[in-house]
C-alpha atoms as a PDB file:
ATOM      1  CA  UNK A   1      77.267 -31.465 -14.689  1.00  0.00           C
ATOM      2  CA  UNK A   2      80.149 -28.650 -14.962  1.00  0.00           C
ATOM      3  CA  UNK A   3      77.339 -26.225 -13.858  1.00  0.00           C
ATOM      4  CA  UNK A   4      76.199 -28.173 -11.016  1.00  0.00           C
ATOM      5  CA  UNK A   5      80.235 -28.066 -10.308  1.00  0.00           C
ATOM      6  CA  UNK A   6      80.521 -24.356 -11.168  1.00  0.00           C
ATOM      7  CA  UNK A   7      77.231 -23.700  -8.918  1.00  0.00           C
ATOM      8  CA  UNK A   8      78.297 -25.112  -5.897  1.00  0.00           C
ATOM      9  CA  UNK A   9      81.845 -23.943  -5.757  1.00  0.00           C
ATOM     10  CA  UNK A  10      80.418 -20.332  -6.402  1.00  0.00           C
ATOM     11  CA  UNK A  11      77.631 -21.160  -3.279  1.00  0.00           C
ATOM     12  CA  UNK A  12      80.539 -22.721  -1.029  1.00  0.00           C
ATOM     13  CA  UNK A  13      83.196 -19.582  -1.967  1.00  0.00           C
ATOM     14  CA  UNK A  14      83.483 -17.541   1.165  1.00  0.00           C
ATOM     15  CA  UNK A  15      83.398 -13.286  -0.250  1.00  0.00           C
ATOM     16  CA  UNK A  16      86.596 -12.878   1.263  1.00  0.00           C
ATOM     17  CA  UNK A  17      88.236 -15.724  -0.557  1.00  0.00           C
ATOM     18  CA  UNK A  18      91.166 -14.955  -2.991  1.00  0.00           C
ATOM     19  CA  UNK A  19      91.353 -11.432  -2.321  1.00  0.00           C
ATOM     20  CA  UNK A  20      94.094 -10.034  -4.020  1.00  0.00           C
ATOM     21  CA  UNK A  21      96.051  -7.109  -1.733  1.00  0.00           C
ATOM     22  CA  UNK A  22      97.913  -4.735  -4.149  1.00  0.00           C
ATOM     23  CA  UNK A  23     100.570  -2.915  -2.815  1.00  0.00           C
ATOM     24  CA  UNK A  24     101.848   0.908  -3.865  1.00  0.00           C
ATOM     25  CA  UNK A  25     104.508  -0.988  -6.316  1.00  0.00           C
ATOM     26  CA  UNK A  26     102.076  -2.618  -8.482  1.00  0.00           C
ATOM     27  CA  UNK A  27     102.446  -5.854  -7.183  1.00  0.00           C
ATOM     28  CA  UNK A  28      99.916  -7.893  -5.120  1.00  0.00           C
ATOM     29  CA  UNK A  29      99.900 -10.710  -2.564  1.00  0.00           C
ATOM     30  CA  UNK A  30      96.661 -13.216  -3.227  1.00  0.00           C
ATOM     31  CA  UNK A  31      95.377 -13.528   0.587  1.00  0.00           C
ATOM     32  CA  UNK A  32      92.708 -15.282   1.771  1.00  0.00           C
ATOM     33  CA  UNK A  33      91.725 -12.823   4.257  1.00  0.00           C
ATOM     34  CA  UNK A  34      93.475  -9.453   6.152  1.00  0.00           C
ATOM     35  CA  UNK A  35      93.516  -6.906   8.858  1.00  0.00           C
ATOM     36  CA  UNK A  36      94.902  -3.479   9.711  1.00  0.00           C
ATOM     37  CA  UNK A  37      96.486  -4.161  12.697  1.00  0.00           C
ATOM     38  CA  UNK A  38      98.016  -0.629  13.749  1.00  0.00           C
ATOM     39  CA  UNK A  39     100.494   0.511  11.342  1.00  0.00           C
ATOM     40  CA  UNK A  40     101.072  -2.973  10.577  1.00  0.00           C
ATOM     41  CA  UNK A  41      98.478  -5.289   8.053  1.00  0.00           C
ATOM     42  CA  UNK A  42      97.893  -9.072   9.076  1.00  0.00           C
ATOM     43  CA  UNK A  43      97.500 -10.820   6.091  1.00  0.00           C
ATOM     44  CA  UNK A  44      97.052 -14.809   5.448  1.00  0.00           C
ATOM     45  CA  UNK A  45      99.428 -16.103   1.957  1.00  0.00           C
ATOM     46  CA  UNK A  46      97.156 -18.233  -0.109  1.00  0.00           C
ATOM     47  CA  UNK A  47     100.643 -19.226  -2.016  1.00  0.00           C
ATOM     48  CA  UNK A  48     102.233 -19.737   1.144  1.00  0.00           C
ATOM     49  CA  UNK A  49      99.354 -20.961   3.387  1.00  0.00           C
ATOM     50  CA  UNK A  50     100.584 -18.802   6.232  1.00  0.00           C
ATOM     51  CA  UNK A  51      99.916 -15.516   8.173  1.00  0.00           C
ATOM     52  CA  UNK A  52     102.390 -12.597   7.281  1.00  0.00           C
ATOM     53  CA  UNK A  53     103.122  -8.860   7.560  1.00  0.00           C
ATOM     54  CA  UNK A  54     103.554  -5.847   6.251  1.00  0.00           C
ATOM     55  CA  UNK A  55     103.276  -1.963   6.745  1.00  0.00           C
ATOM     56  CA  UNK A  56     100.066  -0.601   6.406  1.00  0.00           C
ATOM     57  CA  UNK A  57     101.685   2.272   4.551  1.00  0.00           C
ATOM     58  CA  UNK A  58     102.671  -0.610   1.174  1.00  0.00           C
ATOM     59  CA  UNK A  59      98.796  -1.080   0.588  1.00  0.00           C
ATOM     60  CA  UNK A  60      97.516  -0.001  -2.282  1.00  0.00           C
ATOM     61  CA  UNK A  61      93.586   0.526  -0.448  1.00  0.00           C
ATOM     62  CA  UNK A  62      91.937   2.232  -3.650  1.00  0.00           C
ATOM     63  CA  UNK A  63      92.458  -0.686  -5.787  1.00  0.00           C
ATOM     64  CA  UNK A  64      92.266  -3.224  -3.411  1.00  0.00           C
ATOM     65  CA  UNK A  65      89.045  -2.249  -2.559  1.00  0.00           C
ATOM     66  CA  UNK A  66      87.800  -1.630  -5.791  1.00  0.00           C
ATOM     67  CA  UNK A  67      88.855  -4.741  -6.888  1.00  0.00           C
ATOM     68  CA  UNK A  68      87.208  -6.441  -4.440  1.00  0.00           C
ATOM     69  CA  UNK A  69      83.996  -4.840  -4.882  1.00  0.00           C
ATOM     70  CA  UNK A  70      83.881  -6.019  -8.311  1.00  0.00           C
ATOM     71  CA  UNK A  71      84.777  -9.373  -7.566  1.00  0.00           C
ATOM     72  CA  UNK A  72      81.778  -9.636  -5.508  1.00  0.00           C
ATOM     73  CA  UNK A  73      79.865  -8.326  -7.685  1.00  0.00           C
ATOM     74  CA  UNK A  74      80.704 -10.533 -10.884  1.00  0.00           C
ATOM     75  CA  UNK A  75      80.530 -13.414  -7.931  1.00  0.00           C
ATOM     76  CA  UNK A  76      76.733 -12.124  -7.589  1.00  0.00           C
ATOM     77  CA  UNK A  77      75.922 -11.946 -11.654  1.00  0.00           C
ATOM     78  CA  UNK A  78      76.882 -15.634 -12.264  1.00  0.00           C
ATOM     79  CA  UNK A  79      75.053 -17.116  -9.792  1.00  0.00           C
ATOM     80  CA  UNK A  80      72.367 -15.243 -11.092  1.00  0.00           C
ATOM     81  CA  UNK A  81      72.970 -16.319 -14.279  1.00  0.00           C
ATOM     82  CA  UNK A  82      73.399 -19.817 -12.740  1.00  0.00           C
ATOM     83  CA  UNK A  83      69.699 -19.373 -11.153  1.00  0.00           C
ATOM     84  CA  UNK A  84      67.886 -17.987 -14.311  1.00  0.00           C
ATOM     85  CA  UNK A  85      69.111 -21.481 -16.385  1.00  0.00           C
ATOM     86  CA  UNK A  86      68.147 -23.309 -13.658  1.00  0.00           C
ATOM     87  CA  UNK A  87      64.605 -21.557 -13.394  1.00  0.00           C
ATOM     88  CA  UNK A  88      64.265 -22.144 -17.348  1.00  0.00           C
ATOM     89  CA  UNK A  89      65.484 -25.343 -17.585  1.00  0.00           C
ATOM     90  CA  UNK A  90      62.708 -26.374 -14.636  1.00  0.00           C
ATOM     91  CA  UNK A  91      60.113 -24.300 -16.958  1.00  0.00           C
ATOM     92  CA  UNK A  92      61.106 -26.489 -19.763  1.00  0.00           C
ATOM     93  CA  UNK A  93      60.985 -29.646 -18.223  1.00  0.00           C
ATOM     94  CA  UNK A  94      57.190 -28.369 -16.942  1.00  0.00           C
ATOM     95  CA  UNK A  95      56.260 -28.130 -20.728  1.00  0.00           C
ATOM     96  CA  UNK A  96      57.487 -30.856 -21.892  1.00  0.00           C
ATOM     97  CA  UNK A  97      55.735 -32.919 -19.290  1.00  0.00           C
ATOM     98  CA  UNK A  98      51.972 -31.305 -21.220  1.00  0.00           C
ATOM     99  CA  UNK A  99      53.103 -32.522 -24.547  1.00  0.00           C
ATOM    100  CA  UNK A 100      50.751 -35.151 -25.539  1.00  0.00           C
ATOM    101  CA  UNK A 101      52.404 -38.396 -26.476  1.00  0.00           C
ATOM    102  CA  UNK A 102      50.343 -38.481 -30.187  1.00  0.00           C
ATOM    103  CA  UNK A 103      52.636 -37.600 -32.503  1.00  0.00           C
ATOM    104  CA  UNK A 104      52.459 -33.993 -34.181  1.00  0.00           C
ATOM    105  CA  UNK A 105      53.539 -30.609 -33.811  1.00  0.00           C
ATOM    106  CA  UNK A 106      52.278 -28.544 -30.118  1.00  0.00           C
ATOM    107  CA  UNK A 107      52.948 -25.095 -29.391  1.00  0.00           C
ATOM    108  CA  UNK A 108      51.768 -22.842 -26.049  1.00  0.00           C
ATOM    109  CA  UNK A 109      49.822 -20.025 -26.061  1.00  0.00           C
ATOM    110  CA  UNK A 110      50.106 -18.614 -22.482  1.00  0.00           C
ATOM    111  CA  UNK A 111      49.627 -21.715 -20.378  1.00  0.00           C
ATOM    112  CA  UNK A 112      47.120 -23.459 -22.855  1.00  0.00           C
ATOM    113  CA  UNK A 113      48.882 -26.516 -25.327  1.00  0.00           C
ATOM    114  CA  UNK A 114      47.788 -26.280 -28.682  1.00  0.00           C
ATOM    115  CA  UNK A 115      48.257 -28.696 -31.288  1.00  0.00           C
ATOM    116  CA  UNK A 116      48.649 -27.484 -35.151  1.00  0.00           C
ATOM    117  CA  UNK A 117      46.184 -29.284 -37.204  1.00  0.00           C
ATOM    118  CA  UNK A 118      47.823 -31.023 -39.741  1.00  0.00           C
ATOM    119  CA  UNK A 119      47.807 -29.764 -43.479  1.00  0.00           C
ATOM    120  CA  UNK A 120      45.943 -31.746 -46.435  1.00  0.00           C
ATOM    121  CA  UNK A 121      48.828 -31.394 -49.108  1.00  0.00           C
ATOM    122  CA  UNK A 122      47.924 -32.117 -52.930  1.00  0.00           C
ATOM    123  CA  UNK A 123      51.275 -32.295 -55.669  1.00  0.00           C
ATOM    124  CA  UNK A 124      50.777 -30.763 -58.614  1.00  0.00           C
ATOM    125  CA  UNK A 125      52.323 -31.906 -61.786  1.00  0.00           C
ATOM    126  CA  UNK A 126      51.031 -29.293 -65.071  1.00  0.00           C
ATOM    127  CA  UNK A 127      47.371 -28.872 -64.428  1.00  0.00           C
ATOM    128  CA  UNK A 128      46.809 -32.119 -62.528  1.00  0.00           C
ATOM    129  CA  UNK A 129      46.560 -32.296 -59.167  1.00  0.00           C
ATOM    130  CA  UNK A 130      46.201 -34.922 -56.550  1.00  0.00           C
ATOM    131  CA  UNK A 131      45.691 -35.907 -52.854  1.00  0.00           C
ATOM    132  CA  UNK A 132      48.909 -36.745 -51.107  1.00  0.00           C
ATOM    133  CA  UNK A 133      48.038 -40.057 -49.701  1.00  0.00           C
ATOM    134  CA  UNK A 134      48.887 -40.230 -45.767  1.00  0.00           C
ATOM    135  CA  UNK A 135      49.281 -44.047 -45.926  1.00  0.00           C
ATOM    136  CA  UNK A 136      51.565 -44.594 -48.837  1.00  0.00           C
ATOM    137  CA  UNK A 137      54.075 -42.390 -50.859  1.00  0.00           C
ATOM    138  CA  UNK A 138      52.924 -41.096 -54.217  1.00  0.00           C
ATOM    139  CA  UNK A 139      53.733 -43.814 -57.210  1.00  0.00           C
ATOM    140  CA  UNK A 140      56.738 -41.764 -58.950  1.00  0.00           C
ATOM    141  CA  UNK A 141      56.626 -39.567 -62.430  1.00  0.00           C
ATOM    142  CA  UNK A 142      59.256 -37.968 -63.779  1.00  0.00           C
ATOM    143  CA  UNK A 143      59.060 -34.313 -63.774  1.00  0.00           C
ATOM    144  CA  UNK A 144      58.388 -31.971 -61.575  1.00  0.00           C
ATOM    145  CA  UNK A 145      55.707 -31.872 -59.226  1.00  0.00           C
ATOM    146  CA  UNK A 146      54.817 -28.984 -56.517  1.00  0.00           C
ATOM    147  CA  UNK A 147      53.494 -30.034 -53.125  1.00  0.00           C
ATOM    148  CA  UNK A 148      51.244 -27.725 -52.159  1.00  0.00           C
ATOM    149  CA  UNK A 149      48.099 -26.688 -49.588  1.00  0.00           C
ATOM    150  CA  UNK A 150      44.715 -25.288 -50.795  1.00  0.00           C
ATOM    151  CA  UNK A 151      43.829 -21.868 -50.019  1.00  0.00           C
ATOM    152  CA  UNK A 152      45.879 -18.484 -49.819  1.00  0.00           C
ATOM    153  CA  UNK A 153      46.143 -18.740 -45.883  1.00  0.00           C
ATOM    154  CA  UNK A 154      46.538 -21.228 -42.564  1.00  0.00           C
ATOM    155  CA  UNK A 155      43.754 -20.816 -40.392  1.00  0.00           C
ATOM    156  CA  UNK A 156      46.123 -21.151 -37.561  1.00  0.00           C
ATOM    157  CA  UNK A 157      47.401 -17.257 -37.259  1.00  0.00           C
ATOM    158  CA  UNK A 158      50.030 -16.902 -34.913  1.00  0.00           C
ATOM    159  CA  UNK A 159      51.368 -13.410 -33.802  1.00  0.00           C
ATOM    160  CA  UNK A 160      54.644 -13.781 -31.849  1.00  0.00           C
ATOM    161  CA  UNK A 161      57.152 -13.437 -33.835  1.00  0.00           C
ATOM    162  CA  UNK A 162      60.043 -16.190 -32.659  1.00  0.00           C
ATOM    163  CA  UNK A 163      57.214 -19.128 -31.560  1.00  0.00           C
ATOM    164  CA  UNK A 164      58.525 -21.790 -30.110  1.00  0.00           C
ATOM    165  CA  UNK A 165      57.147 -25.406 -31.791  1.00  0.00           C
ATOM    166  CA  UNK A 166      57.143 -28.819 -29.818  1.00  0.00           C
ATOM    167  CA  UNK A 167      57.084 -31.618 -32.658  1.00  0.00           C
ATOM    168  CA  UNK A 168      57.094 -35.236 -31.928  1.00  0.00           C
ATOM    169  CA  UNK A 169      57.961 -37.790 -34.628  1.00  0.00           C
ATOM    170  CA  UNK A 170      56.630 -41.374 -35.103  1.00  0.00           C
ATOM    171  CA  UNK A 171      59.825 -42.010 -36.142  1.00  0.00           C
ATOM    172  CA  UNK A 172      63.236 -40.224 -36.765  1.00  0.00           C
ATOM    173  CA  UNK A 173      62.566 -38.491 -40.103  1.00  0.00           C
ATOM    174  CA  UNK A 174      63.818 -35.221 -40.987  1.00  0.00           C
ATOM    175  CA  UNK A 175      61.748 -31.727 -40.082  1.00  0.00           C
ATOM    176  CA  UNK A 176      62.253 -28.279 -40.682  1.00  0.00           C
ATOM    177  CA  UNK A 177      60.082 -24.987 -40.572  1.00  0.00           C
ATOM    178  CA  UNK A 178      59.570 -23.546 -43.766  1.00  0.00           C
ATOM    179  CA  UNK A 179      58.360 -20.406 -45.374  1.00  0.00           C
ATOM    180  CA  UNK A 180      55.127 -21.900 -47.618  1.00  0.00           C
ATOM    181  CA  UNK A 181      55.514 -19.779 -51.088  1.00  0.00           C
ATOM    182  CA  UNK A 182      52.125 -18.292 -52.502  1.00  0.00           C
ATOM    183  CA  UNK A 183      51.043 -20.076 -55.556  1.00  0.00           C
ATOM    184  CA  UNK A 184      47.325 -18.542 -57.224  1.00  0.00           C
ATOM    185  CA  UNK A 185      44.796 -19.806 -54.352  1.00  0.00           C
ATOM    186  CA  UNK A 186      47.598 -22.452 -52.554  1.00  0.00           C
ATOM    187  CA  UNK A 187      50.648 -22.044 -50.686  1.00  0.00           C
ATOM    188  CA  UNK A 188      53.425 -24.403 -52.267  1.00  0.00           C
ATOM    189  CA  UNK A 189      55.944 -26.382 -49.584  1.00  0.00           C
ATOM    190  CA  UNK A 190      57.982 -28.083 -51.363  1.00  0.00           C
ATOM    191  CA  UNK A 191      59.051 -29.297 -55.255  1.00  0.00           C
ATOM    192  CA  UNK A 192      60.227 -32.450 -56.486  1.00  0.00           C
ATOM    193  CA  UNK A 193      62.395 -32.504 -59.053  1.00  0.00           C
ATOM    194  CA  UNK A 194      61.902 -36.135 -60.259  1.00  0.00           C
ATOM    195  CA  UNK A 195      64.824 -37.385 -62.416  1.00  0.00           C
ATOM    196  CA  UNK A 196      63.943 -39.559 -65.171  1.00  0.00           C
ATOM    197  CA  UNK A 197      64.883 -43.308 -65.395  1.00  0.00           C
ATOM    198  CA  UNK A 198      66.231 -43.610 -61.706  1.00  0.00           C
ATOM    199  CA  UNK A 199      63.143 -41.745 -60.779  1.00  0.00           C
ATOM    200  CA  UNK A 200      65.204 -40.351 -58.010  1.00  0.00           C
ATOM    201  CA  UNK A 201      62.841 -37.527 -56.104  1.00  0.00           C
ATOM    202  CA  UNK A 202      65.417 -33.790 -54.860  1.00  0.00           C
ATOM    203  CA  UNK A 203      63.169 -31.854 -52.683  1.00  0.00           C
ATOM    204  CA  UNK A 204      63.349 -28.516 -52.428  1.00  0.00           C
ATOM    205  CA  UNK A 205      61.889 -25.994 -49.766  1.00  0.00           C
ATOM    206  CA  UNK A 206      62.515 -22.232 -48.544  1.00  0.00           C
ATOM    207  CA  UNK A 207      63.986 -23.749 -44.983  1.00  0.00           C
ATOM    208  CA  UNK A 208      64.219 -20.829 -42.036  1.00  0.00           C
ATOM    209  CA  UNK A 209      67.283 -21.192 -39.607  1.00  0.00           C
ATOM    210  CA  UNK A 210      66.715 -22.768 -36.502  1.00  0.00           C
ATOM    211  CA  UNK A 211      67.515 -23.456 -33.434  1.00  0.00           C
ATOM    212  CA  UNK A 212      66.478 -27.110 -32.363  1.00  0.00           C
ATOM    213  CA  UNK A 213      66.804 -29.245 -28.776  1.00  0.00           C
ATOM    214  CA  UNK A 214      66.221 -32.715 -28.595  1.00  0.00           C
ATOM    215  CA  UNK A 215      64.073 -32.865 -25.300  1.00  0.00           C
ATOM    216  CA  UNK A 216      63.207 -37.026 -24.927  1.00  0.00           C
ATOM    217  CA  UNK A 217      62.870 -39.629 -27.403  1.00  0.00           C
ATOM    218  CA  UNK A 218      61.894 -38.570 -30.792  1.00  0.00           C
ATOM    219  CA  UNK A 219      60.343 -34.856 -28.948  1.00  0.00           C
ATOM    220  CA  UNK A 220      62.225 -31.861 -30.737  1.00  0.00           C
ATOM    221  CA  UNK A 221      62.284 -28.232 -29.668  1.00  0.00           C
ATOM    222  CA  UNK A 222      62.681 -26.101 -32.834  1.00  0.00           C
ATOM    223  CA  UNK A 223      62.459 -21.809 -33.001  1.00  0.00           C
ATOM    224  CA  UNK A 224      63.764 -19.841 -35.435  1.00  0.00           C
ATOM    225  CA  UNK A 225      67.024 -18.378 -35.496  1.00  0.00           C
ATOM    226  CA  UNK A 226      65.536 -14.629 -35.823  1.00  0.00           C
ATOM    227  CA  UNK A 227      62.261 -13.009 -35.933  1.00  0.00           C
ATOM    228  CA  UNK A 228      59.912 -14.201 -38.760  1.00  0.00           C
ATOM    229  CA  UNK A 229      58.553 -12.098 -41.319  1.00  0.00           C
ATOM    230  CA  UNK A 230      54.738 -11.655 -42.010  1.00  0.00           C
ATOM    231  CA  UNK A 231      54.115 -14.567 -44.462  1.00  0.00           C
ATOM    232  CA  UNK A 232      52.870 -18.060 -44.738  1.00  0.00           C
ATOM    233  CA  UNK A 233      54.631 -20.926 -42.936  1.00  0.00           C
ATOM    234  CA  UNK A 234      54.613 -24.427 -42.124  1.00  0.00           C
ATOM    235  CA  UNK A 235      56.753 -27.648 -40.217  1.00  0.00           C
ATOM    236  CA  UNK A 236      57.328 -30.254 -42.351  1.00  0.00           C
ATOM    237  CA  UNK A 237      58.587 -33.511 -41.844  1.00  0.00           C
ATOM    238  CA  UNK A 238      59.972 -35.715 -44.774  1.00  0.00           C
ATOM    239  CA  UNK A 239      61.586 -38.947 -45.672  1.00  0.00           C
ATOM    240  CA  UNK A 240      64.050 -37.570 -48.262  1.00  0.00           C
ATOM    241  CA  UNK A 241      63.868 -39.179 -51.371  1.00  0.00           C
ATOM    242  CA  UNK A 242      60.770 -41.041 -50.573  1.00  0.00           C
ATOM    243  CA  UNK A 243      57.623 -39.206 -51.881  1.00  0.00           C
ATOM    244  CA  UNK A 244      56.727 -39.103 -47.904  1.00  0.00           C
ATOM    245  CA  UNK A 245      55.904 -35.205 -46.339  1.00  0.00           C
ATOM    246  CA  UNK A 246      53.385 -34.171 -44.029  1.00  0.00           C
ATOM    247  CA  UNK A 247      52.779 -30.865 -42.568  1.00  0.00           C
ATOM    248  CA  UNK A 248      51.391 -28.367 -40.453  1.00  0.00           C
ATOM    249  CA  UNK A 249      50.863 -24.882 -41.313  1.00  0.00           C
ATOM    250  CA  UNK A 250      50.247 -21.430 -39.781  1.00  0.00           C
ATOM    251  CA  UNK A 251      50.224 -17.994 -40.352  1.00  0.00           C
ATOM    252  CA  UNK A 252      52.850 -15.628 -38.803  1.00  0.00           C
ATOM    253  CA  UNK A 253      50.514 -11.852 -38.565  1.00  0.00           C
ATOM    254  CA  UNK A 254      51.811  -9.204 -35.885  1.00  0.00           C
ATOM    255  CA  UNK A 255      48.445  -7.951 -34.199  1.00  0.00           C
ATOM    256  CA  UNK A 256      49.445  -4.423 -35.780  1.00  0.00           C
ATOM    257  CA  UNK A 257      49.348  -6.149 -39.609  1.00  0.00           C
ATOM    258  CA  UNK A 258      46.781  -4.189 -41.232  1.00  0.00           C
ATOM    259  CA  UNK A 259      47.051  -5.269 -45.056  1.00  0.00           C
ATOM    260  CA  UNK A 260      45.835  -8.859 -44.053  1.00  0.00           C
ATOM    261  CA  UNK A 261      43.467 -10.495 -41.607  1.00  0.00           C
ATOM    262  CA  UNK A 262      43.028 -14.279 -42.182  1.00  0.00           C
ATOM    263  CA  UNK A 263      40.762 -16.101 -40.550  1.00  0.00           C
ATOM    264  CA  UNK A 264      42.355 -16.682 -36.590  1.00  0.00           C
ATOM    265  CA  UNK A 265      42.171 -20.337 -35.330  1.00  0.00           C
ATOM    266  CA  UNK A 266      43.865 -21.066 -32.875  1.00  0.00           C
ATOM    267  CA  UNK A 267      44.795 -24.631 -32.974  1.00  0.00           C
ATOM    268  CA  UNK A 268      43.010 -27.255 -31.017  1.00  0.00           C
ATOM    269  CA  UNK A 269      43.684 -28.495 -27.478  1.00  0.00           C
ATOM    270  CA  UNK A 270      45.604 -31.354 -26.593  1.00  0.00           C
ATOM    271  CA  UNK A 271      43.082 -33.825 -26.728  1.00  0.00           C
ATOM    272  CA  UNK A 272      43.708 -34.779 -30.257  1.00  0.00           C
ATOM    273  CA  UNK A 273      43.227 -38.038 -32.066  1.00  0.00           C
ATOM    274  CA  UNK A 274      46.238 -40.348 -33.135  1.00  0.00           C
ATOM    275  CA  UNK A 275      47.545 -38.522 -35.871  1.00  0.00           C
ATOM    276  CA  UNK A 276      47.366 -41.808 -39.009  1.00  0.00           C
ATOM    277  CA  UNK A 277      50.983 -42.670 -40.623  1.00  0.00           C
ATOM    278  CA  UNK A 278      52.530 -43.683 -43.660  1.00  0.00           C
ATOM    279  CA  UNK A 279      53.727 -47.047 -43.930  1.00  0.00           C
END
């Protein structure tokens, strides 16, 4: 609203408005307009909404001018800045509009929507290691258990390095991106640390800043906070405390990485089946 306000007082402001005439002393009358009228200059008092005089000789003209030059020109850069939000913020709301309703985690690739397939995640407690049930949370053990993803690398490889990631929840849970840790042939997301007798689960994950947006209901913008590093990643959402995470990994390799090429995918489309929840 204030930059609707700002807009249109900036679109309505005449360029000869508040024009500040500085005279040879230093000191300035704010006019709204003026003329050199002989020897004499015609000026209009904003502060006393009337037409004056004085000689043309008391003008300071260089910095008059100059000032008023500049004004124009920082007049010129905000509503320029005003204009590229505005552009963005109608490019967002274009985006947003292609984001499937299903919930899950969408990201563009030039014009094209692409979904992030969702990760199967086993946890890992010693030498045993399970499914992660979608449906249900995993009955609790005390101890500590790594949640993890099979294989050294996502077949989603993505190459910019500050991607942008549309994720829609089911319901409000918490999410974060994460940096997915290499573990022999898996790539570890998070670790419970499961405290005997309560049984109470503290999950822990390498969390990158973000930046997030809320964008409708339960439809999240997140991006990091700066560039990523070549590596394994993934968004994860979580019920804290619950046993409950799902997510959806990807690669981050620059086209230039030459010590690694895993397999590319590049995500599916947007027609994607209803992604199954936990109770």
């Amino acid at each position: 609203m204030q930059r609707w306000i700002l807009w249109w007082a900036l679109m309505a402001m005449p360029l000869g408005a508040a024009v500040r005439l500085y005279l040879t002393d230093g000191t300035y009358h704010l006019v709204r307009e003026y003329q050199v009228q002989g020897d004499r200059v015609r000026y209009y008092s904003i502060e006393r909404s009337e037409w004056e005089e004085i000689p043309v000789d008391l003008v300071d003209w260089e910095r008059t001018k100059a000032e008023a030059q500049g004004e124009e020109e920082r007049r010129k850069k905000e509503l320029e800045l005003l204009q590229a939000e505005e552009d963005a913020e109608r490019e967002r709301a274009r985006k947003v509009a292609r984001i499937p309703m299903n919930p899950g985690v969408y990201w563009f690739e030039g014009e094209e929507v692409r979904t992030l397939p969702q990760a199967e995640l086993t946890t890992v407690l010693d030498k045993k290691r399970t499914v992660l049930k979608v449906l249900s949370p995993l009955p609790v053990v005390p101890g500590k258990r790594t949640i993890e993803i099979e294989g050294p690398h996502a077949e989603t490889r993505i190459t910019t390095p500050v991607p942008e990631f549309y994720i829609r929840l089911a319901q409000q849970e918490r999410f974060a991106l994460i940096r997915a840790k290499p573990k022999d042939n898996s790539r570890v997301v998070q670790v419970w640390q499961i405290v005997p007798m309560t049984n109470e689960i503290f999950e822990e994950h390498e969390e990158v800043e973000t930046f997030r947006q809320q964008l409708g209901w339960n439809l999240y913008l997140i991006w990091p906070k700066e560039p990523l590093q070549p590596g394994e990643y993934a968004v994860i959402e979580w019920a804290p405390g619950e046993g409950n995470i799902q997510a959806w990994a990807f690669g981050y390799w620059p086209q230039d990485t030459e010590a690694l090429k895993p397999t590319t995918q590049r995500g599916t489309t947007e027609k994607t089946p209803r992604l199954k929840r936990r109770n």
